[in-house]
Protein backbone atom coordinates (compact mmCIF):
# COMPACT_ATOMS: atom_id res chain seq x y z
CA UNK A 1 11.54 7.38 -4.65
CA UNK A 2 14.30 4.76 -4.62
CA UNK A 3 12.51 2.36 -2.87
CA UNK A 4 9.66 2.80 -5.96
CA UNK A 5 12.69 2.58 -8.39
CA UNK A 6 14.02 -0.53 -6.61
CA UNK A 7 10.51 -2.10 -6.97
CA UNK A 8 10.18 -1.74 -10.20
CA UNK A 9 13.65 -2.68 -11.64
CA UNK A 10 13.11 -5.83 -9.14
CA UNK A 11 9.35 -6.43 -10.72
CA UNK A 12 11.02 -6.63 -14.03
CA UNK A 13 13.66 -8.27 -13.25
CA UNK A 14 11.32 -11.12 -12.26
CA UNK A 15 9.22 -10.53 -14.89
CA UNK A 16 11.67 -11.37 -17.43
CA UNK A 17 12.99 -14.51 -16.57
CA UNK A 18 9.28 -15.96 -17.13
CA UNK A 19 9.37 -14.92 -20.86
CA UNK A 20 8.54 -17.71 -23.77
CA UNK A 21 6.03 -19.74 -22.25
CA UNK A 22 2.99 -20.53 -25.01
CA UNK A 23 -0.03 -18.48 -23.98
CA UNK A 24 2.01 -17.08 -20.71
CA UNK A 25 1.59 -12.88 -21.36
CA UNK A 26 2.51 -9.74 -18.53
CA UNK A 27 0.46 -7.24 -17.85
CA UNK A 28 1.14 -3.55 -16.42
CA UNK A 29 -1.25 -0.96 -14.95
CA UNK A 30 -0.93 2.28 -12.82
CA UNK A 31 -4.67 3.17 -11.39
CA UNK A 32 -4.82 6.42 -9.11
CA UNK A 33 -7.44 6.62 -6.84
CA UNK A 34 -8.47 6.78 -3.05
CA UNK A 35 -9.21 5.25 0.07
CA UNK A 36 -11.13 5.57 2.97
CA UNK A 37 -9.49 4.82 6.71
CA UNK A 38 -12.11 3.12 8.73
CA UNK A 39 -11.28 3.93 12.55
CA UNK A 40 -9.15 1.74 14.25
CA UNK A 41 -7.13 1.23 17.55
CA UNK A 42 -4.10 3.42 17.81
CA UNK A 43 -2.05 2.02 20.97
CA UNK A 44 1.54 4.46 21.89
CA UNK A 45 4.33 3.01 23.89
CA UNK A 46 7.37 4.99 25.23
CA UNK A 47 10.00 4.23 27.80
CA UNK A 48 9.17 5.43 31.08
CA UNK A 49 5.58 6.06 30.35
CA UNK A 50 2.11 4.88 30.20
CA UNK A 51 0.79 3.78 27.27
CA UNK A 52 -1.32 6.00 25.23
CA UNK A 53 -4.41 4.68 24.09
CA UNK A 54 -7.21 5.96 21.33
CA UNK A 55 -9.57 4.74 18.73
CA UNK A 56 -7.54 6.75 15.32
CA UNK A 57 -9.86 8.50 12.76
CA UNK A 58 -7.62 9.05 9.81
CA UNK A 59 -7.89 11.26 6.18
CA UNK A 60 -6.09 9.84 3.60
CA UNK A 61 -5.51 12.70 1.72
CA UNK A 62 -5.35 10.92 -1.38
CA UNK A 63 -5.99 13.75 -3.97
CA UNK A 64 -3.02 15.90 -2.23
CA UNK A 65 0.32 15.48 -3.05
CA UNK A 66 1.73 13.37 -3.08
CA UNK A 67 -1.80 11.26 -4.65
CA UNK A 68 -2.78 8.22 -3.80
CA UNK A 69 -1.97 5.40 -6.02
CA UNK A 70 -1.11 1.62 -6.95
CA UNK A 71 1.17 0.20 -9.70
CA UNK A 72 1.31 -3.24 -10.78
CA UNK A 73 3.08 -6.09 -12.91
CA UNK A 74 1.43 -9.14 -13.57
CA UNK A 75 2.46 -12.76 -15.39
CA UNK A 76 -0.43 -14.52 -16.38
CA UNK A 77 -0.03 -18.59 -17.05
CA UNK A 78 -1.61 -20.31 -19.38
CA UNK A 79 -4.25 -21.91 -16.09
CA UNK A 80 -6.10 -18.51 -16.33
CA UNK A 81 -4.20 -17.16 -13.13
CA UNK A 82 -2.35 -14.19 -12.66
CA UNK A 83 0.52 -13.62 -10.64
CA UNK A 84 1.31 -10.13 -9.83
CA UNK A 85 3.33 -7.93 -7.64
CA UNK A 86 1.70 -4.38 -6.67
CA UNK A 87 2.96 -1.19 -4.53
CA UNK A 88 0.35 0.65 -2.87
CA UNK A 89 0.65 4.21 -1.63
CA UNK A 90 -1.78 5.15 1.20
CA UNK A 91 -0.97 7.98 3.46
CA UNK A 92 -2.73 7.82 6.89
CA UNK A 93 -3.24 11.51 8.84
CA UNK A 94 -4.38 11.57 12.65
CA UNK A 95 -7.37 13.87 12.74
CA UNK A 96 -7.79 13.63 16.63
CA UNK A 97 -4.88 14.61 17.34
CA UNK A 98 -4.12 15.84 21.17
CA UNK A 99 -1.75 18.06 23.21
CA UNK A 100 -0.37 14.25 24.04
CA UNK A 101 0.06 12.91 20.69
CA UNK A 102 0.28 16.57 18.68
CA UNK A 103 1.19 14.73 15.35
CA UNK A 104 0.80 10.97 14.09
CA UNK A 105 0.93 10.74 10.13
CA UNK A 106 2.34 8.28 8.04
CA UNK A 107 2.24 10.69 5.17
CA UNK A 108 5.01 9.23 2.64
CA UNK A 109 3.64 6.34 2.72
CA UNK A 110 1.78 3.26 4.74
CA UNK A 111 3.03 1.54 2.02
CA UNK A 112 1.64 -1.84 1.03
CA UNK A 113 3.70 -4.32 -1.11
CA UNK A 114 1.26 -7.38 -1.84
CA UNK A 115 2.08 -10.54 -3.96
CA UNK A 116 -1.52 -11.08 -5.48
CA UNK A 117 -3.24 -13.87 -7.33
CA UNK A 118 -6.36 -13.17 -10.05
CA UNK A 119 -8.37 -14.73 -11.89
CA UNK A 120 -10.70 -13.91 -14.39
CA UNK A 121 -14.45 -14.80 -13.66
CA UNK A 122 -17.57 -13.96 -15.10
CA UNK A 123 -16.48 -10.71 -16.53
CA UNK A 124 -14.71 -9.53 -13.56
CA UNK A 125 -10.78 -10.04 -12.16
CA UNK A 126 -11.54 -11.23 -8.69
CA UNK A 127 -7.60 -10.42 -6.72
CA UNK A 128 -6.17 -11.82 -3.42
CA UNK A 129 -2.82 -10.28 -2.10
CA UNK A 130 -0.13 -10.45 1.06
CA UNK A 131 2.99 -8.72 1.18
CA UNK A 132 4.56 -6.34 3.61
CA UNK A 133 4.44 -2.36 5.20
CA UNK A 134 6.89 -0.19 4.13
CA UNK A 135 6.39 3.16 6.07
CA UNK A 136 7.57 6.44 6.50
CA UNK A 137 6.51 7.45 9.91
CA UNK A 138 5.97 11.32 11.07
CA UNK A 139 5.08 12.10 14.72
CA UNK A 140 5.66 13.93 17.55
CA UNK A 141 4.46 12.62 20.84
CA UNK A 142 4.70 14.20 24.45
CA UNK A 143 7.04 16.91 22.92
CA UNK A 144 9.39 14.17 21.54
CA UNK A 145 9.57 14.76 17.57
CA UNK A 146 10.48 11.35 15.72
CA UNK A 147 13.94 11.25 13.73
CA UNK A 148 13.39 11.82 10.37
CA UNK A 149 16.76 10.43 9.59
CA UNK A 150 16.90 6.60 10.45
CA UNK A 151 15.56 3.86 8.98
CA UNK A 152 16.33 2.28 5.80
CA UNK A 153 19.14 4.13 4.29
CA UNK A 154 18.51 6.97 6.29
CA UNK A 155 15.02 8.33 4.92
CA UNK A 156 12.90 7.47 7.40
CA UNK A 157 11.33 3.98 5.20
CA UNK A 158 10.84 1.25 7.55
CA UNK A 159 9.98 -2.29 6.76
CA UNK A 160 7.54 -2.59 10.18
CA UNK A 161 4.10 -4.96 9.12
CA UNK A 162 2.02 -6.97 7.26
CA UNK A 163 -0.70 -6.33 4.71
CA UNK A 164 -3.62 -8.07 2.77
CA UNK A 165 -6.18 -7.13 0.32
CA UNK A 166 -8.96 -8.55 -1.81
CA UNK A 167 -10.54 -6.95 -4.67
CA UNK A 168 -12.64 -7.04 -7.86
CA UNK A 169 -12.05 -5.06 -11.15
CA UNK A 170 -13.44 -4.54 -14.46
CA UNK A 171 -11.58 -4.30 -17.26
CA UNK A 172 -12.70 -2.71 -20.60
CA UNK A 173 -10.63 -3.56 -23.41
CA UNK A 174 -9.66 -1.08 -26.50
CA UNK A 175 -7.80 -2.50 -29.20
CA UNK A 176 -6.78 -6.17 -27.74
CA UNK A 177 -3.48 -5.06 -25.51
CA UNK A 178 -4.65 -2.22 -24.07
CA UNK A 179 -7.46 -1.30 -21.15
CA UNK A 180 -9.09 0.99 -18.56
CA UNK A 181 -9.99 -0.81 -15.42
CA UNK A 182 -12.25 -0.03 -12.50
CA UNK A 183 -11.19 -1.40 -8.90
CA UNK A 184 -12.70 -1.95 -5.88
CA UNK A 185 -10.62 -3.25 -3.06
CA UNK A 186 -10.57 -3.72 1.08
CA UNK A 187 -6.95 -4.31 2.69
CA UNK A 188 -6.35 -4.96 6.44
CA UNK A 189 -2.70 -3.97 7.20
CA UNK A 190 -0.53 -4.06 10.53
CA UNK A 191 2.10 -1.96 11.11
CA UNK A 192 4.61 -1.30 14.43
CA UNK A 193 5.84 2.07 13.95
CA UNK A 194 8.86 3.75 15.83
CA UNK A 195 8.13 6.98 17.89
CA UNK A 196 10.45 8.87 19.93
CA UNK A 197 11.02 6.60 22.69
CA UNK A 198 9.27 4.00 21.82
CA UNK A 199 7.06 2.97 19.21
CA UNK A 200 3.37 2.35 17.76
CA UNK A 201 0.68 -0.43 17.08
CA UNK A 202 -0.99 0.82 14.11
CA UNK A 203 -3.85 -1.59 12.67
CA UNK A 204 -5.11 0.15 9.40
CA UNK A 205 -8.18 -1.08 7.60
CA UNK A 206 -9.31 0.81 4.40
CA UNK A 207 -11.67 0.63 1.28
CA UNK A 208 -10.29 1.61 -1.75
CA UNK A 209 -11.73 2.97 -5.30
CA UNK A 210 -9.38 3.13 -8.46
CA UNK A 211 -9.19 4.01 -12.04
CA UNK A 212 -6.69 2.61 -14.10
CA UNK A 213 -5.04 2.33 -17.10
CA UNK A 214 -3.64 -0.94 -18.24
CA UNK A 215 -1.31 -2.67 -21.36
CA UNK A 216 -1.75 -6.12 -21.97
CA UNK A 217 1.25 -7.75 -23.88
């Protein structure tokens, strides 16, 4: 939650410094939705041991607590492009799971921070984005239960990869400033995760489908 807090107070922060420019305006939109985890390699490294190798099917979860869903803050210029920063939360949940690797879930969050560039064409927002993993990993692994307690001010947050998406949205418009949106998006992301002992190559790559709402202003 403070990490969510921080983005935000950061986005604005930003944001503001950009006000006063002609046609320049911001724009703001939560959208809820969910994803789908393709499979993907899942390669396990711990001192003194071999490494653990398996092709990860994941559940996102992303209609259980907590749900899956992106913010974002955009500055549009007066070109037609948006600027825009966006946090993403997408949990990822082993399902094959084994007596080796008894839990692997990044549960609060494989989250994905992207800086992202739009532009409205034909109708449609087409949206690039790169930005980092922040992640909250949760695993146990030959008996050896992670720490929940390290990491980035002690709760377990990580800063540990690199993301990407692209995406294309519709936006319908009710009363000039405001909007409902739908979203379609892929993102690759690469994370290295710690484990007891060791640590974790986790590759995700996910579709995503949102709804959003959205204030223009």
């Amino acid at each position: 939650m403070k990490f969510r807090i921080t983005f935000i107070c950061l986005t604005l922060l930003i944001l503001g410094t950009c006000r006063g420019y002609g046609q320049n305006h911001f724009t703001i939109e939560f959208l809820p939705g969910g994803a789908l985890a393709l499979p993907s390699s899942l390669s396990i490294s711990q001192l003194g041991e071999p490494t653990i190798t398996l092709t990860a099917h994941y559940h996102t979860e992303s209609f259980s607590a907590p749900i899956y869903y992106s913010y974002r803050f955009g500055y549009q210029t007066n070109t037609g492009y948006t600027f825009e920063l966006e946090m993403n939360h997408l949990k990822v949940i082993l399902q094959n799971s084994s007596t080796v690797v008894e839990k692997f879930n990044i549960s609060h969050g494989y989250n994905q921070v992207w800086l992202n560039c739009s532009k409205a064409m034909n109708g449609f927002t087409l949206r690039a984005g790169i930005g980092p993993v922040v992640a909250h990993p949760e695993n146990i692994v030959r008996g050896k239960e992670l720490d929940p307690d390290l990491g980035i001010g002690n709760r377990g947050y990580y800063v540990n990869g690199i993301t990407s998406q692209i995406a294309v949205q519709k936006k319908f418009f009710y009363r000039t400033h405001f909007f409902i949106s739908i979203e379609s998006k892929f993102n690759a992301g690469y994370a290295i995760v710690d484990v007891a002992d060791g640590y974790a190559k986790t590759p995700i790559y996910a579709f995503h489908g949102l709804l959003g709402l959205g204030a223009s202003f």
